[in-house]
Protein backbone atom coordinates (compact mmCIF):
# COMPACT_ATOMS: atom_id res chain seq x y z
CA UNK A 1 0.00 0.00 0.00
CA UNK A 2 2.83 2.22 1.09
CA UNK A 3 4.51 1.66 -2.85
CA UNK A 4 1.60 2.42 -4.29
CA UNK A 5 1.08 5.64 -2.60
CA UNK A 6 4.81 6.98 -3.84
CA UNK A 7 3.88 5.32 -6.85
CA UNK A 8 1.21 7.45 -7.36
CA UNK A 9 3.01 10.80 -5.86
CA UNK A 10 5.79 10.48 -8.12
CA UNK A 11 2.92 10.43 -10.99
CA UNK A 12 1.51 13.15 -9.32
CA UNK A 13 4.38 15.38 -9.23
CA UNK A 14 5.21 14.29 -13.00
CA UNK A 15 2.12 16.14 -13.84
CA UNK A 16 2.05 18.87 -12.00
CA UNK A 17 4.27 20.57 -14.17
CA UNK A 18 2.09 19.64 -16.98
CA UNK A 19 -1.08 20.97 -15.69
CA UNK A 20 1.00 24.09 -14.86
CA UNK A 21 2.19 24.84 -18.17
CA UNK A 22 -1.37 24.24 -19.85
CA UNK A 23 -3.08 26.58 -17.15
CA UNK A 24 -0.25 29.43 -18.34
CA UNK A 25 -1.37 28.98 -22.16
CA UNK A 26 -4.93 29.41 -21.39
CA UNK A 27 -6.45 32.06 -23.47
CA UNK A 28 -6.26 35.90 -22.09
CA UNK A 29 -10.01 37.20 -22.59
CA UNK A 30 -10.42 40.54 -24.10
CA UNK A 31 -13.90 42.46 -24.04
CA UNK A 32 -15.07 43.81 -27.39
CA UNK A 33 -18.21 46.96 -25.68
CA UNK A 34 -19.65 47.96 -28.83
CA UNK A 35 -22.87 49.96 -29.95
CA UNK A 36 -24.12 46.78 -32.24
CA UNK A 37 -27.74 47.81 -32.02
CA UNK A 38 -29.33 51.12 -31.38
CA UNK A 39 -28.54 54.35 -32.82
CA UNK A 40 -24.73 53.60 -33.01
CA UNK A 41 -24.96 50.47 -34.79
CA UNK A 42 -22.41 51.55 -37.84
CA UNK A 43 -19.71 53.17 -35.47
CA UNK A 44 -20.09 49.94 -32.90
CA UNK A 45 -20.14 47.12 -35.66
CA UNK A 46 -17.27 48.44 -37.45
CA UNK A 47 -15.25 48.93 -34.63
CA UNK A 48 -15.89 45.64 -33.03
CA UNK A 49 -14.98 43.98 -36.23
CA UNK A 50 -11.64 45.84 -36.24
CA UNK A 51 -10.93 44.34 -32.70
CA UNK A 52 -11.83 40.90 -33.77
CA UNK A 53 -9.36 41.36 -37.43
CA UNK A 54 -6.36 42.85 -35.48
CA UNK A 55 -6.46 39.88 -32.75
CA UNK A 56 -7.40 37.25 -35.38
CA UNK A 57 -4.23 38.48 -37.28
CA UNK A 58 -2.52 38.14 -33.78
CA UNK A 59 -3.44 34.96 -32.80
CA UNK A 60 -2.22 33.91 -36.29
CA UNK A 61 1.16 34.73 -35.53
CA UNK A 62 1.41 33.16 -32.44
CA UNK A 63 -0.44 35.42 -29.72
CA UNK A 64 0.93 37.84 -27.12
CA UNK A 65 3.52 36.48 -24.87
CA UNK A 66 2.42 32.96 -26.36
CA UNK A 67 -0.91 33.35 -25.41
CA UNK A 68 -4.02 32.86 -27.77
CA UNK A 69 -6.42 36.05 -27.30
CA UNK A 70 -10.30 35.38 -26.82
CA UNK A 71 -12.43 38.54 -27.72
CA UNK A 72 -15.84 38.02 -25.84
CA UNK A 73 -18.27 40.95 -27.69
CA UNK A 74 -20.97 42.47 -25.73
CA UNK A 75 -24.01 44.49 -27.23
CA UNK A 76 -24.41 47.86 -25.21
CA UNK A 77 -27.31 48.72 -27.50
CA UNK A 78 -26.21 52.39 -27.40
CA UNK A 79 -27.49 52.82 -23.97
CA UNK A 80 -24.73 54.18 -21.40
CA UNK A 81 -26.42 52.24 -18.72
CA UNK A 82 -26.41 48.86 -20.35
CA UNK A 83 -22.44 49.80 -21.29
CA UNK A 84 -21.97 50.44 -17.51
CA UNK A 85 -23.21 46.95 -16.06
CA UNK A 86 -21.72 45.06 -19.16
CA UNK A 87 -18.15 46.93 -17.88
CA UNK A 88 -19.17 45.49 -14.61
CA UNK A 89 -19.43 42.09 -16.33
CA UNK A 90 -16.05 42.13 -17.58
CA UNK A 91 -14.32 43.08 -14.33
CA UNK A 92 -15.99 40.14 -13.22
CA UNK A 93 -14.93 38.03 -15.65
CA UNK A 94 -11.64 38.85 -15.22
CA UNK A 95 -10.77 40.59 -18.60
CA UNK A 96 -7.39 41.70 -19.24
CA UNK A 97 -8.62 44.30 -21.56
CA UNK A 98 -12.06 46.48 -22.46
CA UNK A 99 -12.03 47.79 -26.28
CA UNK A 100 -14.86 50.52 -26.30
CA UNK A 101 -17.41 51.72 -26.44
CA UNK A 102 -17.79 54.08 -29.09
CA UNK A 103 -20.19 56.47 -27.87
CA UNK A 104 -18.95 59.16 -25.51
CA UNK A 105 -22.17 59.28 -23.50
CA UNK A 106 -21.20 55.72 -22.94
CA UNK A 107 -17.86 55.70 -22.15
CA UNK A 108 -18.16 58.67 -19.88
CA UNK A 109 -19.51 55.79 -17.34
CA UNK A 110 -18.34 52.60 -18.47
CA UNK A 111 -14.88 53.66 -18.08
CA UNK A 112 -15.35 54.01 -14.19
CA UNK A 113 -15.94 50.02 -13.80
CA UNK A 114 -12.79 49.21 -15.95
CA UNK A 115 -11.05 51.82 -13.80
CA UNK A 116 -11.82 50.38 -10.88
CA UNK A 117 -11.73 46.72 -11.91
CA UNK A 118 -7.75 48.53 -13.07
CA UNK A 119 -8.64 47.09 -16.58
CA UNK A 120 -7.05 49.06 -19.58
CA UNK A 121 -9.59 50.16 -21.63
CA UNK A 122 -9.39 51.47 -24.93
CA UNK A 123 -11.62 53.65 -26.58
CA UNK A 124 -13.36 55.14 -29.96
CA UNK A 125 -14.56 58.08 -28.15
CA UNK A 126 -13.83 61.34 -28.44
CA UNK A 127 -15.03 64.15 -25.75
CA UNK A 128 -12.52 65.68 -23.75
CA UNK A 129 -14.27 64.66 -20.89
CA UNK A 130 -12.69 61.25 -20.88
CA UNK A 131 -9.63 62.00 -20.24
CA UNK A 132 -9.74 64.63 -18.39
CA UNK A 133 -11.32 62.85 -15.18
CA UNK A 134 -7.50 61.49 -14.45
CA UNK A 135 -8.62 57.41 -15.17
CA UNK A 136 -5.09 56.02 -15.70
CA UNK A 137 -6.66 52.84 -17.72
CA UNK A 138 -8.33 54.91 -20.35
CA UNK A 139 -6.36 55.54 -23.96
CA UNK A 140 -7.90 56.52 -26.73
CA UNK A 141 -7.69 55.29 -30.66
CA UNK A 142 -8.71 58.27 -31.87
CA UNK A 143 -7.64 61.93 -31.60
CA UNK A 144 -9.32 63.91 -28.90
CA UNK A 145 -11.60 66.74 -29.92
CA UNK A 146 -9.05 69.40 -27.77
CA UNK A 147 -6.82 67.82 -30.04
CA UNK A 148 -8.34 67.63 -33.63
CA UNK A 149 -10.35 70.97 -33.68
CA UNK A 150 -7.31 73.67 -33.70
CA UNK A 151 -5.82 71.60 -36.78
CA UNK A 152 -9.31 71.96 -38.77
CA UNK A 153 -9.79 75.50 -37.79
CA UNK A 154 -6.53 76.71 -38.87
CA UNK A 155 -7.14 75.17 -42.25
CA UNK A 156 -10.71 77.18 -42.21
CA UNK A 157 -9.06 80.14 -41.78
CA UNK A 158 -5.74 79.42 -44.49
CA UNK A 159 -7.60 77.34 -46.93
CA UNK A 160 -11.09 77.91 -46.63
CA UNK A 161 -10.60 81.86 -45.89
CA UNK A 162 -14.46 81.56 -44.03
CA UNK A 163 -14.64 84.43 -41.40
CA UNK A 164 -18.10 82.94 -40.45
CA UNK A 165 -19.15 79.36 -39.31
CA UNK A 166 -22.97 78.12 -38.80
CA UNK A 167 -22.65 75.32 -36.23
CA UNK A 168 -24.51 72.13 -36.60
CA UNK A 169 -24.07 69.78 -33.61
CA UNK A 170 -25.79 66.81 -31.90
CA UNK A 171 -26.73 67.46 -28.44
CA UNK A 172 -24.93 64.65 -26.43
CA UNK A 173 -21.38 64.43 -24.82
CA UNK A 174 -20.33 63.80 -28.39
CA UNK A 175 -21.53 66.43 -30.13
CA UNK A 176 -21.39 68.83 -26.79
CA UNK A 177 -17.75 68.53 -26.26
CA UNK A 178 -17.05 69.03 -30.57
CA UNK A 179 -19.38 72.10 -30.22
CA UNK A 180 -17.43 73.41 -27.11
CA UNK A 181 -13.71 72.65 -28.49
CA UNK A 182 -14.92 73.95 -32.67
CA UNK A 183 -16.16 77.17 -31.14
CA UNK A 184 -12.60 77.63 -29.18
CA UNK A 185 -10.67 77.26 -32.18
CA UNK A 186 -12.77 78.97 -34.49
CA UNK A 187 -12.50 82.02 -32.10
CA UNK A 188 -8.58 81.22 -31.60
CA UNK A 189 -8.58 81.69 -35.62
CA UNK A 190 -10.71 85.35 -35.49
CA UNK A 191 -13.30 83.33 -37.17
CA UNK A 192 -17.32 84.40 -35.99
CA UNK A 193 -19.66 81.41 -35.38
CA UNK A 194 -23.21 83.02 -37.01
CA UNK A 195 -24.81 80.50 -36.08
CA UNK A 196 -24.87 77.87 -33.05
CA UNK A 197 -27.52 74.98 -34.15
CA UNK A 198 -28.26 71.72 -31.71
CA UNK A 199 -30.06 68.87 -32.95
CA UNK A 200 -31.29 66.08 -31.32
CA UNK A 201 -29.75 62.46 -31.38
CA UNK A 202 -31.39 60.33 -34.17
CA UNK A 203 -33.22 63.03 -35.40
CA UNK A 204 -33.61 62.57 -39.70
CA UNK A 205 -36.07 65.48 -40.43
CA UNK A 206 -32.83 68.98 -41.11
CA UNK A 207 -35.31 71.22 -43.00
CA UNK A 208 -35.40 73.65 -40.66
CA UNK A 209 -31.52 73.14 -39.45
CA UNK A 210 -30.59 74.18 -43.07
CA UNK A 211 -33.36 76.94 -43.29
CA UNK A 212 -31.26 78.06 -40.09
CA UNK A 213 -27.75 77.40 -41.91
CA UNK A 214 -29.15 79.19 -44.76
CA UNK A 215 -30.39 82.55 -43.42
CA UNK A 216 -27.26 82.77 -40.91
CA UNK A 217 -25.45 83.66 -44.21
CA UNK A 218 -22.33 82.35 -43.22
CA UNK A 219 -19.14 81.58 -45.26
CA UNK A 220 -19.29 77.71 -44.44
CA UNK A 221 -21.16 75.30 -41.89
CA UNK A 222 -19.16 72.84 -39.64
CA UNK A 223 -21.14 69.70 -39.09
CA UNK A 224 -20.90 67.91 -36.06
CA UNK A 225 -23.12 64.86 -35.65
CA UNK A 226 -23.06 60.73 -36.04
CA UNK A 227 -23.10 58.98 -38.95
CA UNK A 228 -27.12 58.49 -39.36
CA UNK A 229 -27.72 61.73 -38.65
CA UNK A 230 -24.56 63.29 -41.10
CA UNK A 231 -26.71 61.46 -44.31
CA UNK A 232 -29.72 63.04 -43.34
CA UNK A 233 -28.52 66.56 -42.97
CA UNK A 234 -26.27 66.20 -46.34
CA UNK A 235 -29.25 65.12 -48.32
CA UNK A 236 -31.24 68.21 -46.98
CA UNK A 237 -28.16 70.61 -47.49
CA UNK A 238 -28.62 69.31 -51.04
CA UNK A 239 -32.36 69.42 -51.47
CA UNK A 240 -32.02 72.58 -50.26
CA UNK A 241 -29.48 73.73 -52.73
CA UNK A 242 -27.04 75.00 -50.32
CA UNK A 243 -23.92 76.00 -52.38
CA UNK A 244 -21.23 77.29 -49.85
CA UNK A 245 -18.15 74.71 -48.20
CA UNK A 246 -19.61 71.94 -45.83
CA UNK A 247 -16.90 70.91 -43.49
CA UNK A 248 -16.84 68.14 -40.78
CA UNK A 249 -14.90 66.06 -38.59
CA UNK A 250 -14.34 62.33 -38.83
CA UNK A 251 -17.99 61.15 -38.15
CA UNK A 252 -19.69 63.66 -41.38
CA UNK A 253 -16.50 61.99 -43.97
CA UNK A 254 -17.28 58.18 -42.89
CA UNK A 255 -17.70 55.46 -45.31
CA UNK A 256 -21.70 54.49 -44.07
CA UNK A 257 -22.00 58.41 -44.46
CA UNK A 258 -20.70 58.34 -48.28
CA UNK A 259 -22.76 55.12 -49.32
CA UNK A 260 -26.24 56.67 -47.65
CA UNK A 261 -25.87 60.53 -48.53
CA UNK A 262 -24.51 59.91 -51.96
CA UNK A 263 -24.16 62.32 -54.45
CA UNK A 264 -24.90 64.93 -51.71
CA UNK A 265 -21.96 64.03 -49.98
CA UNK A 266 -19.97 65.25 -52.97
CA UNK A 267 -17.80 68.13 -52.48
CA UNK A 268 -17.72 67.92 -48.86
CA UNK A 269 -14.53 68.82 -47.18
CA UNK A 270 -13.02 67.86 -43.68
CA UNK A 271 -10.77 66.66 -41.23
CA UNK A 272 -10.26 62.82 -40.64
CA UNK A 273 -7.94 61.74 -37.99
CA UNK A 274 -7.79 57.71 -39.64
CA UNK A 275 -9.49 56.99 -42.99
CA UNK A 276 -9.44 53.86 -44.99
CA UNK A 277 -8.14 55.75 -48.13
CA UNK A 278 -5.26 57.19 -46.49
CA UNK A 279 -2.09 56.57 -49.18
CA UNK A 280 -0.16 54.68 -46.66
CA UNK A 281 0.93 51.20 -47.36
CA UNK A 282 -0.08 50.15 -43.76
CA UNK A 283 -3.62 51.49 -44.48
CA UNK A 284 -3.78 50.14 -47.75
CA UNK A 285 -3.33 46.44 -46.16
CA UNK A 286 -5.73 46.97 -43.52
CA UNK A 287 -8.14 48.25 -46.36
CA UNK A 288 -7.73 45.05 -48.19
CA UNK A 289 -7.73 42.42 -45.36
CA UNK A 290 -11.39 44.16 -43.85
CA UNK A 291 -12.80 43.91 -46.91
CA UNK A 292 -11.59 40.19 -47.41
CA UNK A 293 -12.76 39.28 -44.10
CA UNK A 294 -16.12 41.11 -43.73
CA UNK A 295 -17.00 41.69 -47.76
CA UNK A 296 -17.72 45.38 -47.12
CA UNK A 297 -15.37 48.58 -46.71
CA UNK A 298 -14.39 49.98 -43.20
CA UNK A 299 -14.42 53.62 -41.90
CA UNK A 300 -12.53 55.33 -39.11
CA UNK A 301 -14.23 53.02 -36.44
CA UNK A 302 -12.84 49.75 -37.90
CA UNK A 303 -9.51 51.22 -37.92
CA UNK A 304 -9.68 52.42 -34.29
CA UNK A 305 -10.75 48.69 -32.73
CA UNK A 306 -7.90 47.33 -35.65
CA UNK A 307 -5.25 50.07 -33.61
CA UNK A 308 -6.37 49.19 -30.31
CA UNK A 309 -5.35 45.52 -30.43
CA UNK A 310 -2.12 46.33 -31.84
CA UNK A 311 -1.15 48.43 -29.40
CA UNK A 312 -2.46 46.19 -26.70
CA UNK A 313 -0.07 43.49 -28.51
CA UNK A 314 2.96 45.88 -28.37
CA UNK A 315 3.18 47.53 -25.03
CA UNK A 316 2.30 44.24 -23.03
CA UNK A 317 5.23 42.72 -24.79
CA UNK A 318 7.14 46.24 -23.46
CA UNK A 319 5.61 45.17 -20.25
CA UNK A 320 6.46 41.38 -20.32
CA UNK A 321 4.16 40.02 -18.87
CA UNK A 322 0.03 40.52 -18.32
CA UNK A 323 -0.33 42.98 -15.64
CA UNK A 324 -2.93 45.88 -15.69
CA UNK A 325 -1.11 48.20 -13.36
CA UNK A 326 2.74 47.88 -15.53
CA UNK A 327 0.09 48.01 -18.45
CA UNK A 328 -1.29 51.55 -17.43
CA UNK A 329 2.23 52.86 -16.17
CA UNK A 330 4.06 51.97 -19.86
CA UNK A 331 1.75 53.40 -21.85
CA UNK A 332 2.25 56.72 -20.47
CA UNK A 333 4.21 58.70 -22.97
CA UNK A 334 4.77 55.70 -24.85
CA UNK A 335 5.57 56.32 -28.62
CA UNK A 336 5.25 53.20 -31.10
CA UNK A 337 6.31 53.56 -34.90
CA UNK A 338 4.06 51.94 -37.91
CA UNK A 339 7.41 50.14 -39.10
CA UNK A 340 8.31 48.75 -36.25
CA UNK A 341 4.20 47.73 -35.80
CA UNK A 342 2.43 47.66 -38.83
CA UNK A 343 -0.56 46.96 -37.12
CA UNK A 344 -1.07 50.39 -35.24
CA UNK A 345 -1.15 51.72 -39.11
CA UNK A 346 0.20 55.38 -37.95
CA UNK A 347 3.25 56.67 -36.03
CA UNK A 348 1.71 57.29 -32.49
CA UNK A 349 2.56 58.81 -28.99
CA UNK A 350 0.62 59.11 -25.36
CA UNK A 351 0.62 61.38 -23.34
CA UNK A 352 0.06 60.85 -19.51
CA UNK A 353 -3.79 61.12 -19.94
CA UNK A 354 -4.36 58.74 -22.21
CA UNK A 355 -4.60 61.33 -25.46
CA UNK A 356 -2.61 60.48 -28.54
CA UNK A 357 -0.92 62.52 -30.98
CA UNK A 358 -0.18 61.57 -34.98
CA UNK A 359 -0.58 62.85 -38.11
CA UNK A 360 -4.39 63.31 -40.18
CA UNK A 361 -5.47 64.25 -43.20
CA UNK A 362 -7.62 67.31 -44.83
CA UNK A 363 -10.00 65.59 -47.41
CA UNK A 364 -12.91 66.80 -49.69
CA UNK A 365 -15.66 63.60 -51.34
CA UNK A 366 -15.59 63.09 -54.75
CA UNK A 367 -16.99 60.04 -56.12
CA UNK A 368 -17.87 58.01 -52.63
CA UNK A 369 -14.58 59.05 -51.97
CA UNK A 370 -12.23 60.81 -49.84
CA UNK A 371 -9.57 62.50 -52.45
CA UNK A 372 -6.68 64.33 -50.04
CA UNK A 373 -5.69 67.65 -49.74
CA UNK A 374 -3.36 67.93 -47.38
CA UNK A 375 -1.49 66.04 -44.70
CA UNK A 376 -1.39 68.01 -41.12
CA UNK A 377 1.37 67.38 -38.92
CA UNK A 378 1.18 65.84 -35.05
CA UNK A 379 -0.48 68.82 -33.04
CA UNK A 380 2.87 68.90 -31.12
CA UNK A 381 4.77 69.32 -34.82
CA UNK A 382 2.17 71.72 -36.64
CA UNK A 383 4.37 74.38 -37.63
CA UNK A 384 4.79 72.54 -40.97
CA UNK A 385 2.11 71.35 -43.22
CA UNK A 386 3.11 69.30 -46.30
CA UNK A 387 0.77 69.02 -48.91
CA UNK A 388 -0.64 65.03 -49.53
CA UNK A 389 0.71 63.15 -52.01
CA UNK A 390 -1.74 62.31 -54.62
């Protein structure tokens, strides 16, 4: 009895180490919080899908660390509250990461549970707001409005040679925080707003937003509002005949934008801090490999969730190993390169809130397409501006 009982402790102990080593290469779960219903369905969808392609490509070659990544997707149906308790759900679960949401409104209270969970979160969003509350596990994939508006003023006031702006905005966080940070720079640039216009999310009926736009008589109107809501108001600027620039941010230049307004989004001009038609080779294979995979054509938000997991991949491997806190602490002023990682697309630096800093583009639509006009510098490098290379 006694040799069996060493007998079977020497087994034992023979696979402990196995056991071990299997329990090290389970997989790290990764959250995917995405608007994939509700009134951010295009913005959610497309960046969930580009969180899914960038840690499919991952797990391809071999993982982070040699660990296999498992994105777990969760529906927040556009509804802050429902993003809040599914944030919840992923402390709870143990993720190592939360990509998104989208939505500011969303994020604004999401990002508390990750935060206190002390579970990096990267998001789409873009209000100031987000990273100004001093969250160390926030980062965002796209440039903050504080950070975008001066570049797309100055080129108003160069390029455009408007002295008057009618404001068109959404009235959430989103389109609150683009309102506040556009009227700053505008002002910064000695340009007058004429006319300060809110709408209300999901609304589709801009007749009388463009009468506004119209009798405000100013040189150009800045459009601020989400993609459902840009088509709408293009198609009435159209209708309506309006002949004078029509200049956005990111969310009026998207791809769903350009397929529903169609010819009506023709001519317009704007700022896009990522865009699938950027002439970068990086780009250009992300372009190709999302439209492989899904059998449509990405915008801005596919390319955010596709950035996100690459730099999740490269800092942890800074890090070494998968730990939150080391997580948070090396991605403060961290700069990666796009040769060095393809995958994050564009050169990129942090700061020590969580903004980044890179280069984006001045485009105008022609043809469902974004042609470019000019390349802007990083915000911290913007006393040159070189002209795009067409």
């Amino acid at each position: 009895m006694k040799k069996f009982g060493r007998l079977l402790a020497a087994m034992l102990a023979l696979c402990t180490p196995i056991f071990s080593a299997a329990q090290q290469q389970s997989p790290v779960q990764v959250v995917a919080l995405a608007e994939l219903s509700g009134g951010g369905t295009i913005a959610g969808t497309n960046f969930k899908n580009g969180v899914e392609l960038g840690f499919k490509e991952i797990n391809a070659a071999g993982g982070i660390l040699d660990r296999q990544i498992e994105v777990v997707s969760f529906d927040t149906q556009t509804n802050p509250e429902m993003a809040k308790t599914l944030a919840q759900k992923a402390a709870d679960m143990g993720a190592y990461a939360v990509m998104g949401p989208v939505f500011s409104d969303s994020t604004i209270v999401s990002m508390q549970e990750t935060q206190r969970a002390e579970i990096p979160n990267f998001t789409g969003s873009e209000a100031d707001e987000i990273t100004m509350q001093g969250n160390p596990y926030v980062f965002r994939t796209s440039l903050a409005q504080s950070m975008a508006m001066p570049k797309l003023a100055r080129y108003i006031k160069d390029s455009v040679r408007a002295k008057s702006v009618a404001l068109v905005w959404v009235n959430n966080e989103f389109g609150r925080g683009g309102r506040d940070a556009m009227t700053k720079a505008l002002q910064e640039q000695g340009i007058k707003v004429a006319a300060d216009i809110s709408t209300d999310p999901q609304q589709e009926d801009f007749a009388s937003v463009v009468l506004q736009v119209q009798q405000s008589n100013a040189d150009a109107v800045f459009v601020y509002l989400t993609e459902e809501e840009s088509a709408h108001c293009l198609r009435e600027l159209h209708k309506q005949g309006y002949g004078k620039p029509i200049i956005g941010e990111t969310t009026l230049l998207g791809q769903k934008v350009l397929e529903l307004a169609g010819e009506a989004a023709n001519g317009v001009l704007g700022h896009v801090g990522l865009t699938p038609d950027a002439l970068r080779p990086t780009i250009r294979d992300f372009d190709n490999k999302f439209i492989k995979e899904y059998n449509y054509k990405s915008d801005h938000n596919g390319m955010k969730g596709y950035i996100a997991a690459y730099v999740l991949k490269a800092v942890t491997e800074k890090v070494g190993e998968f730990d939150s806190k080391a997580f948070a602490e090396a991605m403060k002023g961290v700069s990666l390169s796009a040769e060095e990682y393809p995958g994050i697309l564009l050169d990129v630096q942090y700061d020590d809130k969580g903004d980044l800093d890179r280069e984006s583009f001045i485009v105008r639509v022609s043809g469902g397409r974004h042609q470019f006009i000019a390349t802007l510098p990083p915000l911290a490098d913007s006393s040159a501006e070189a002209p795009a290379q067409q």
